[in-house]
Protein backbone atom coordinates (compact mmCIF):
# COMPACT_ATOMS: atom_id res chain seq x y z
CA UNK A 1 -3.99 -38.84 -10.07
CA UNK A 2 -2.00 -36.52 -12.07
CA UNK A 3 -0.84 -35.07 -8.26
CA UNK A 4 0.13 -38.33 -7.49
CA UNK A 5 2.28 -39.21 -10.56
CA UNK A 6 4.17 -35.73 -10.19
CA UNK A 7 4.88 -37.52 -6.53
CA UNK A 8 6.24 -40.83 -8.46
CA UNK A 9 8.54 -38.76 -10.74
CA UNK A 10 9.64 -36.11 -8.64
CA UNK A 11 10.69 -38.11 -5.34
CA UNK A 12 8.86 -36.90 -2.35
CA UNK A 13 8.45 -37.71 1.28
CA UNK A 14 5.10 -37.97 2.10
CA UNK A 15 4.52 -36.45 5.96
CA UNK A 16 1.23 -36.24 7.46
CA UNK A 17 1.20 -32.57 6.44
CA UNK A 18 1.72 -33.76 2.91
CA UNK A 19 -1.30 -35.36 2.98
CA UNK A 20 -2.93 -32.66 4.40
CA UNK A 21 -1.79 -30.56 1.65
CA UNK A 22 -2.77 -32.87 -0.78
CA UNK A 23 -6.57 -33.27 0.27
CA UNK A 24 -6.85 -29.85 0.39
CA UNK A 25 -5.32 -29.50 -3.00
CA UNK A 26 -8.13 -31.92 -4.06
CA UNK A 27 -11.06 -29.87 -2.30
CA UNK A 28 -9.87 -26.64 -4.17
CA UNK A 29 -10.08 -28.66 -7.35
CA UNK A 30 -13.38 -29.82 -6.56
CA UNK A 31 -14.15 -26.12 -5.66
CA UNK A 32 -13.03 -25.49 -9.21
CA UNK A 33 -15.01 -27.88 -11.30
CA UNK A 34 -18.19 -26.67 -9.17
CA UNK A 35 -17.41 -23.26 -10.04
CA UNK A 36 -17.40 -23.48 -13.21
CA UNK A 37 -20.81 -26.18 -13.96
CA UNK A 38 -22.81 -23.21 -11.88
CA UNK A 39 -21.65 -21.08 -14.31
CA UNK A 40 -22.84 -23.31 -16.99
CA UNK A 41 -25.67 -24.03 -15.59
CA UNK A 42 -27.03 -20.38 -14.86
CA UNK A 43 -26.09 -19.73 -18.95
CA UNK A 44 -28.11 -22.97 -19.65
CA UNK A 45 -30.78 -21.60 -17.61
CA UNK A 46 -30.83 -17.76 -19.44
CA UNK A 47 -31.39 -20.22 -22.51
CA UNK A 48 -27.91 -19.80 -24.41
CA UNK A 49 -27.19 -22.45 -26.58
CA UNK A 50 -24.87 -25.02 -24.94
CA UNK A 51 -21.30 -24.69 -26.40
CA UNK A 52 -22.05 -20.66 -25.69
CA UNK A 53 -23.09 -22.04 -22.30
CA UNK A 54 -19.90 -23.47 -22.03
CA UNK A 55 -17.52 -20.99 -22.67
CA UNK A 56 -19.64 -18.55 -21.04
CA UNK A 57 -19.60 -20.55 -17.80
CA UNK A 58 -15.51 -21.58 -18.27
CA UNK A 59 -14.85 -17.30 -18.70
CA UNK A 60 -17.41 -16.29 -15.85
CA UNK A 61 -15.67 -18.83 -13.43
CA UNK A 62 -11.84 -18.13 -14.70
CA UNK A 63 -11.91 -15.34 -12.39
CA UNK A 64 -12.80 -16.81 -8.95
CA UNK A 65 -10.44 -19.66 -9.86
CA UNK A 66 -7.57 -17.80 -10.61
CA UNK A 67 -8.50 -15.22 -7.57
CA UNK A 68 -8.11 -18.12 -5.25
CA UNK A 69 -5.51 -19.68 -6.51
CA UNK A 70 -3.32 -17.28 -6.39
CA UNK A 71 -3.61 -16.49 -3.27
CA UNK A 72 -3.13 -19.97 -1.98
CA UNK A 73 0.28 -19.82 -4.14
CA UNK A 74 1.38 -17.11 -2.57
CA UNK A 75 0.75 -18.46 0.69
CA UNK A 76 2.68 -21.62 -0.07
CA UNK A 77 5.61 -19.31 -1.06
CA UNK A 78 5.61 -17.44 2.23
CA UNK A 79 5.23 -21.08 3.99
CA UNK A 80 8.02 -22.34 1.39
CA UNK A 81 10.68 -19.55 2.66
CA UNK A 82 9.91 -18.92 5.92
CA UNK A 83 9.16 -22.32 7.73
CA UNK A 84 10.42 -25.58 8.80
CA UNK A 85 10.78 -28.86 7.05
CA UNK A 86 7.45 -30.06 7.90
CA UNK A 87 5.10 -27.17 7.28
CA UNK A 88 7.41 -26.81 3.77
CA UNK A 89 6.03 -30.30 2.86
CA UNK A 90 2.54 -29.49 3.51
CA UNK A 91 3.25 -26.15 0.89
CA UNK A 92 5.15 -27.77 -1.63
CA UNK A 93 2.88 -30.61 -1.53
CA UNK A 94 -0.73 -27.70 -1.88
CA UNK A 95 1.59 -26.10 -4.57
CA UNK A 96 1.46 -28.76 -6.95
CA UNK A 97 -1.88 -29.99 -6.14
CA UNK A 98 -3.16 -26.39 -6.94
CA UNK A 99 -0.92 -25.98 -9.82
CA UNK A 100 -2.07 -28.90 -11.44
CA UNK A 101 -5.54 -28.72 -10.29
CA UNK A 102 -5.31 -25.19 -11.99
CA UNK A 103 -3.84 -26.89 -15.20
CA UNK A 104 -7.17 -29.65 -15.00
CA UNK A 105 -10.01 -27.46 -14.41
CA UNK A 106 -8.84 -24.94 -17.31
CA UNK A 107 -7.70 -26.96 -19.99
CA UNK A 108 -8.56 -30.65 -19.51
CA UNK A 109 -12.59 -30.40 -18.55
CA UNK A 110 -12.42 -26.86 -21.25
CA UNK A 111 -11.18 -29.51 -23.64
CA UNK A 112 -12.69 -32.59 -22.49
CA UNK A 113 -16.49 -30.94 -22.99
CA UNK A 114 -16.04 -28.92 -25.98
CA UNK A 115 -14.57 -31.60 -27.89
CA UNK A 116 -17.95 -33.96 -26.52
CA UNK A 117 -20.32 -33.70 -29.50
CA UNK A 118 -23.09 -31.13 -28.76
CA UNK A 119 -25.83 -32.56 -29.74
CA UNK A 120 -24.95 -35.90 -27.63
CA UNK A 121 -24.29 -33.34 -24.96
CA UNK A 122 -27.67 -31.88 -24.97
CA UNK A 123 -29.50 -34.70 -25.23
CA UNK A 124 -27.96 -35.89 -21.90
CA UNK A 125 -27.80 -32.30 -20.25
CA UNK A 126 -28.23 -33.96 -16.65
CA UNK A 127 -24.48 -35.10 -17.00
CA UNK A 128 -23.71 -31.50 -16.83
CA UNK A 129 -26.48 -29.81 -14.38
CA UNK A 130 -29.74 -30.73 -12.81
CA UNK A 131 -31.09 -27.78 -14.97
CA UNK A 132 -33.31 -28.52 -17.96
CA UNK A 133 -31.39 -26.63 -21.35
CA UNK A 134 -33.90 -24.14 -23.15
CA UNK A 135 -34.28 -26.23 -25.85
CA UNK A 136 -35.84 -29.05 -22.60
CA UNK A 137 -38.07 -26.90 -21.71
């Protein structure tokens, strides 16, 4: 959604490569989120405590994220300079959807679960993984 207001406000022909761009902006985010709840989950499973769990899972996952997000960036850049008008579209249009899906995964869901009261959080630890927390077991 946030992609698609950044479309609204910023006027922008949308090609069929745009699109393109954009759903694979939206699988990378997806790639991102699951990242980082296997990360949470494996530090739920050790039996850390779940706001530990949390961070934990957000700084073992950081790296993979920013690894391959990068180097989609840079890719876009190199498409950006040294292509035509149509595959530019499809990298200007993956730039933003990775730059903001970047911008979500790190500080919207960091923010969105650690500001989720813990113990509400741990009584419904299925919203989260399929894992049982150590205090389930």
């Amino acid at each position: 959604l946030l992609v698609m207001a950044i479309f609204k406000l910023w006027p922008v022909t949308i090609t069929l490569a745009g699109v393109a761009g954009f759903i694979i902006s939206i699988g990378m985010a997806v790639d991102a989120n699951i990242l980082i709840f296997a990360r949470m989950k494996e530090e739920i499973a050790s039996g850390k405590p779940l706001a530990k769990s949390i961070e934990e899972g957000f700084k073992r996952a950081w790296t993979s994220i920013r690894d391959s997000n990068i180097s989609t960036l840079i890719t876009c850049f190199i498409l950006i300079q040294f292509t035509t008008s149509v595959v530019k579209g499809f990298a200007i249009t993956l730039a933003l959807g990775v730059l903001t899906s970047m911008f979500t995964a790190i500080f919207i869901t960091r923010n969105f679960l650690t500001l989720i009261p813990s113990q509400w959080l741990e009584n419904k630890h299925w919203l989260i993984t399929s894992g049982k927390s150590a205090n389930n077991k």
